[in-house]
Structures are given as structure tokens and as C-alpha cells.
N, C-alpha and C. Protein backbone atom coordinates (compact mmCIF):
# COMPACT_ATOMS: atom_id res chain seq x y z
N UNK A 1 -32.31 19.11 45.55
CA UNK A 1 -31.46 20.06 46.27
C UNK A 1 -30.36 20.63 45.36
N UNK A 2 -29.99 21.78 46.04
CA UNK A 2 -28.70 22.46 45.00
C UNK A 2 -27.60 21.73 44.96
N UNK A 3 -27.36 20.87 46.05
CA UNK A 3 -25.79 20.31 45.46
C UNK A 3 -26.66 19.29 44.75
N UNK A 4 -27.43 18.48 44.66
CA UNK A 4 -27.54 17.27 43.65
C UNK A 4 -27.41 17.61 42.37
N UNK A 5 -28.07 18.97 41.95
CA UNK A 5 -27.58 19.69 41.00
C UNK A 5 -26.59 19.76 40.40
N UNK A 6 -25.48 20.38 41.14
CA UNK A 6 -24.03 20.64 41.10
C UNK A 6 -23.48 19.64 40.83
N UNK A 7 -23.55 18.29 40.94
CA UNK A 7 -23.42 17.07 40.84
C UNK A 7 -23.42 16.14 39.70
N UNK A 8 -25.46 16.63 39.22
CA UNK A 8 -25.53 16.39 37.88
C UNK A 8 -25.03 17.48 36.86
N UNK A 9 -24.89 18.20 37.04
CA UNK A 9 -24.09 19.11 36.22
C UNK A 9 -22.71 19.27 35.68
N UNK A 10 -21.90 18.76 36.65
CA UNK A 10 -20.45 18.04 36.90
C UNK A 10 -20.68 17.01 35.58
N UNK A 11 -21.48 16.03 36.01
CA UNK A 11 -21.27 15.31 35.41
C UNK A 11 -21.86 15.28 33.58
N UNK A 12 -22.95 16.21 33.27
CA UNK A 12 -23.00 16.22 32.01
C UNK A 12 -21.97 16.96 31.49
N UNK A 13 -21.44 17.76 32.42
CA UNK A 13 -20.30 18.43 31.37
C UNK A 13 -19.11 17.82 31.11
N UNK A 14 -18.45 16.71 31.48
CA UNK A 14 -17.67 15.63 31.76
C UNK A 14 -18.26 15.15 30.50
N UNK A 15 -19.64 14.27 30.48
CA UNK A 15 -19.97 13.33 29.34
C UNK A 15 -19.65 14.26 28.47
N UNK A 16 -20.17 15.36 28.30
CA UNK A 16 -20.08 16.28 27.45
C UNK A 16 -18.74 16.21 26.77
N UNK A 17 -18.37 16.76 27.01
CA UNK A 17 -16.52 16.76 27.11
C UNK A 17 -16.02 15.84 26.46
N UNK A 18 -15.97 14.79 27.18
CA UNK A 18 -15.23 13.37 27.14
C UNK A 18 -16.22 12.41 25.90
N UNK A 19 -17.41 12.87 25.44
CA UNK A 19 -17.93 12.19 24.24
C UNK A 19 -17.40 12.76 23.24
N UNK A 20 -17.24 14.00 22.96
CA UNK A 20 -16.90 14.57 21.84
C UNK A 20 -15.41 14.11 21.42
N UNK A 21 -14.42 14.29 22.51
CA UNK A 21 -13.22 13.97 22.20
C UNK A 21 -13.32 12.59 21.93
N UNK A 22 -13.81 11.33 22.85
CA UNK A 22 -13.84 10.34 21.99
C UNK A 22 -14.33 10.10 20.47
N UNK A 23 -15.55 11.01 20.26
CA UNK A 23 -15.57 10.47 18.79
C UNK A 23 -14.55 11.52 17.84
N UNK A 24 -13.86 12.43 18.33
CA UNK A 24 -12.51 12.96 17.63
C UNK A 24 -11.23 11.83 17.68
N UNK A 25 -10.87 11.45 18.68
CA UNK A 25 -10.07 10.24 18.73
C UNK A 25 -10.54 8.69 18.68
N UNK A 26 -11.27 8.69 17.95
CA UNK A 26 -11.85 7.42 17.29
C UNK A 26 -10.97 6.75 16.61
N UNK A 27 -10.60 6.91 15.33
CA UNK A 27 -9.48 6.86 14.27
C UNK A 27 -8.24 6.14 15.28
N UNK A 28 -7.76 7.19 15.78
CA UNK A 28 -6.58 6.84 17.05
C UNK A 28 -6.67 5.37 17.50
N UNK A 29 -7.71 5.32 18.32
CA UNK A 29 -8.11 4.28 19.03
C UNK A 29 -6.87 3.46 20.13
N UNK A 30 -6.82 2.28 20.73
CA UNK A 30 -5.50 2.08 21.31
C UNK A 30 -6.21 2.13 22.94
N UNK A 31 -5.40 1.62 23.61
CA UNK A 31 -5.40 1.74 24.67
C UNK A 31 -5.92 2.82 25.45
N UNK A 32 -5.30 4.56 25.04
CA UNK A 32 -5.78 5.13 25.81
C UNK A 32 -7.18 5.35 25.37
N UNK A 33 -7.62 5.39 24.08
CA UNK A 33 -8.92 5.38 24.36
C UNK A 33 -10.11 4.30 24.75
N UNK A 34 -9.63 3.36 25.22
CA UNK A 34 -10.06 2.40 25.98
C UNK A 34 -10.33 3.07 27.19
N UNK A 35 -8.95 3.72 27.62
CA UNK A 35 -9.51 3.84 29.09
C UNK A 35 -10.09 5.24 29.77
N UNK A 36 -10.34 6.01 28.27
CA UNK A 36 -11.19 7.22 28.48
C UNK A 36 -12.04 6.36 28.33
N UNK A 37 -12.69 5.92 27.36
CA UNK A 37 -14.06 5.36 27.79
C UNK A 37 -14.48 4.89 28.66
N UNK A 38 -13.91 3.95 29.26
CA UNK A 38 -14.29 2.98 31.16
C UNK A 38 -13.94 4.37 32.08
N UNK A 39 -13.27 5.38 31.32
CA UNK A 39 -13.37 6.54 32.64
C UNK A 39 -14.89 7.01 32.64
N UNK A 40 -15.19 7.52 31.38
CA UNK A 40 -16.04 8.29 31.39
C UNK A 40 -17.48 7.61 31.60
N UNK A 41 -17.81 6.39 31.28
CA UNK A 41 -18.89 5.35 32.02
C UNK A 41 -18.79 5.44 33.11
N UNK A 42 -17.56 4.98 34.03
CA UNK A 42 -17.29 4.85 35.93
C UNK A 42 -17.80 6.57 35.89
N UNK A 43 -17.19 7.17 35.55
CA UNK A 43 -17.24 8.83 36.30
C UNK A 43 -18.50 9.81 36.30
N UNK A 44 -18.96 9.43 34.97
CA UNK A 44 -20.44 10.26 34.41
C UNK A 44 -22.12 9.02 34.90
N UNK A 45 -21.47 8.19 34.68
CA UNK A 45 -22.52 7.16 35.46
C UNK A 45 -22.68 7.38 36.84
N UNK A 46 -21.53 7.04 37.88
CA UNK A 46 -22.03 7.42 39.02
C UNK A 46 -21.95 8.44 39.68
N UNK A 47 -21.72 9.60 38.86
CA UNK A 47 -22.12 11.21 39.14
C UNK A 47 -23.51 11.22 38.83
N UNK A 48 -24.01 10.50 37.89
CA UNK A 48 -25.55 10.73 37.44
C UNK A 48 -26.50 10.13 38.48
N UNK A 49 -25.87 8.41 38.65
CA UNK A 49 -26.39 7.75 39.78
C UNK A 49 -26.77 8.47 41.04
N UNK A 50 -25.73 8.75 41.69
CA UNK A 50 -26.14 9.67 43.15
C UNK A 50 -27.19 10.66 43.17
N UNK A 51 -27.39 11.47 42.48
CA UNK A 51 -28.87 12.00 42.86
C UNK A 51 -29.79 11.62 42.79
N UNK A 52 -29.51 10.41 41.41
CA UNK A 52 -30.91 9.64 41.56
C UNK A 52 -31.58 8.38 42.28
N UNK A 53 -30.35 8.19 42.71
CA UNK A 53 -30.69 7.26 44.09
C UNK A 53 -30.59 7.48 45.35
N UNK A 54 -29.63 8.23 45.62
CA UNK A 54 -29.17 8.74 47.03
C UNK A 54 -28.14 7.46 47.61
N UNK A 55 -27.46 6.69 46.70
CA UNK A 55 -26.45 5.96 47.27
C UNK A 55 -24.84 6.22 47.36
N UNK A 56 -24.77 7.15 48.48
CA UNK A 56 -23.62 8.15 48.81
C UNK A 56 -22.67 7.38 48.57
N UNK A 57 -22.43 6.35 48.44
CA UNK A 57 -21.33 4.92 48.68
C UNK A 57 -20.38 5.56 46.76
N UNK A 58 -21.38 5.73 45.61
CA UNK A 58 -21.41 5.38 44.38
C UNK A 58 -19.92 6.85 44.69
N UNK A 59 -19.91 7.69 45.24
CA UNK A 59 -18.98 8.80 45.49
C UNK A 59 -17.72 8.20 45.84
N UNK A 60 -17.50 7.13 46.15
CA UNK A 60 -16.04 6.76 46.31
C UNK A 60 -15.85 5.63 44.63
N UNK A 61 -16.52 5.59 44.62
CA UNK A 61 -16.67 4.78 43.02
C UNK A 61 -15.82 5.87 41.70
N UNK A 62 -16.44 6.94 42.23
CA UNK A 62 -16.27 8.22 40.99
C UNK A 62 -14.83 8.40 40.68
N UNK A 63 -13.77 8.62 41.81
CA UNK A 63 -12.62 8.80 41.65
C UNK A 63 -11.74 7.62 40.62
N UNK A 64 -11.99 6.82 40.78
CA UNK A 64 -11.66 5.42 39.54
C UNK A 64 -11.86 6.21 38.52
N UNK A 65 -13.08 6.25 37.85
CA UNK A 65 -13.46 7.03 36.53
C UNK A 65 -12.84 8.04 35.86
N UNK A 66 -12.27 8.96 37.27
CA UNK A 66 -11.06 10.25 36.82
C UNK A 66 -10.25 10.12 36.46
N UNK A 67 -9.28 8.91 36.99
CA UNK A 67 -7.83 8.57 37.15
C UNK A 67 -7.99 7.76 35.96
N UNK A 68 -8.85 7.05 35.28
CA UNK A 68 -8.83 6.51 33.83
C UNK A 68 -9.41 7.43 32.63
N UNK A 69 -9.50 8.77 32.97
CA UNK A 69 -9.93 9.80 32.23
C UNK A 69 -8.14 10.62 32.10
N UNK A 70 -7.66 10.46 33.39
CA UNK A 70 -6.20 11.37 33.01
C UNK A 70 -5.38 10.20 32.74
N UNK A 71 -5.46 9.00 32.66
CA UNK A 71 -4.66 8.44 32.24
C UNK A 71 -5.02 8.10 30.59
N UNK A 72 -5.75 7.85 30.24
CA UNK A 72 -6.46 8.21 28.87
C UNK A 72 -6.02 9.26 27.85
N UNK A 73 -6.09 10.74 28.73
CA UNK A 73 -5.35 11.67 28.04
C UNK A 73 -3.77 11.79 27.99
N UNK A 74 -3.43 11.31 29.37
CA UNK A 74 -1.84 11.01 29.26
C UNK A 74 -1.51 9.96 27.97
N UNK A 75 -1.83 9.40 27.95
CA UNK A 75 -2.16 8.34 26.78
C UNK A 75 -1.76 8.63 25.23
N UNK A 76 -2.72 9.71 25.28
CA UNK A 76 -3.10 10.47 23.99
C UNK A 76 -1.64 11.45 23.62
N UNK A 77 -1.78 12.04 24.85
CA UNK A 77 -0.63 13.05 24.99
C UNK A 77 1.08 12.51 24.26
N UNK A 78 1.47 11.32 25.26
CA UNK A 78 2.12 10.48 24.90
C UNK A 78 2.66 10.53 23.61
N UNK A 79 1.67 9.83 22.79
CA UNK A 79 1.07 9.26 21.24
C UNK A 79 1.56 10.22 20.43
N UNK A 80 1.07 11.66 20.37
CA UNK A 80 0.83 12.95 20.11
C UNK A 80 2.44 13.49 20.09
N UNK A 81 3.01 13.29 21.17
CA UNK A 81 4.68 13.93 21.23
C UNK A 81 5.43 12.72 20.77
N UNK A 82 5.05 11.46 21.14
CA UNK A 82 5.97 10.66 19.85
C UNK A 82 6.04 11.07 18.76
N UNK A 83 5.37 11.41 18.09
CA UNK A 83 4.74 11.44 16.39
C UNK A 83 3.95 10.41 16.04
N UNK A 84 3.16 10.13 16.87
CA UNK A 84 2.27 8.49 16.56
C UNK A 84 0.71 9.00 16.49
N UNK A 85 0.55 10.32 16.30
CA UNK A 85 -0.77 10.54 16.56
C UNK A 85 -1.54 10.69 15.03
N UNK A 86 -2.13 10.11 14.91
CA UNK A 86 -2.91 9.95 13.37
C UNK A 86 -4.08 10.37 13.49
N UNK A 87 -4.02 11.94 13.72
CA UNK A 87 -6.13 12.24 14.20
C UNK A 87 -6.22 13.03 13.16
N UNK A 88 -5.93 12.96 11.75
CA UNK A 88 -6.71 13.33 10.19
C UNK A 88 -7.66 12.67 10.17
């Protein structure tokens, strides 16, 4: 169906997204990118999950994944306006 679509689509562009910048903030490393990563597993996993199972439940799961995706970048952000950001 079209929203399962919309769904998986959401979500590769997320992995999408959120892989690249992790392996740009690799180097960095630290906490927040700890918790972009457990975002982007919780968030892109069970965005992927739900269409392919149909376990509507995995949709209250997803929001976790976000809130450790903006806290991740808050993170970064942080780091970045200290002068602590080392991404040469």
C-alpha cells in the first residue's frame, strides 16, 4: 500500500542521512554519537519493521529513536560552539 511506502521511504532517507553523518563524525565520537547511533537503529529499524510485518505496536517504539537522533545532534551542536569539535 501507499502509506507503507511513505513509511519505508521515511525511513531510508533517515538511514540515509544519519549514516553518512555518522561516518563524518566518526573521529568526534563521544557520547553524542553514541546516541545518534541507538537513534538511528530504534528509528530506521522500526520504520523498516512495520511494513514488513504489520506490527502497528513497533510505531510507538519509533519516537525513542528521534529524540536520540536530536539529542545526538544537540550533542554535536554543543561540542561544535564550545570549540571542542575536531571533525578534520
Amino acid at each position: 500500500p501507499p502509506a507503507d511506502l511513505d513509511i519505508w521511504k521515511t525511513a531510508a532517507q533517515y538511514h540515509g542521512l544519519h549514516s553518512v553523518a555518522l561516518l563524518a563524525l566518526a573521529r568526534r565520537g563521544g557520547w553524542p554519537w553514541w546516541a545518534m547511533l541507538a537513534g538511528l537503529l530504534i528509528f530506521a529499524l522500526t520504520l523498516y519493521a512495520l511494513p514488513l510485518t504489520g506490527l502497528r505496536w513497533l510505531g510507538a517504539v519509533t519516537p525513542v529513536g528521534g529524540v536520540l537522533l536530536i539529542v545526538g545532534w544537540l550533542g554535536f551542536a554543543w561540542g561544535f560552539l564550545r570549540g571542542q569539535a575536531d571533525l578534520c
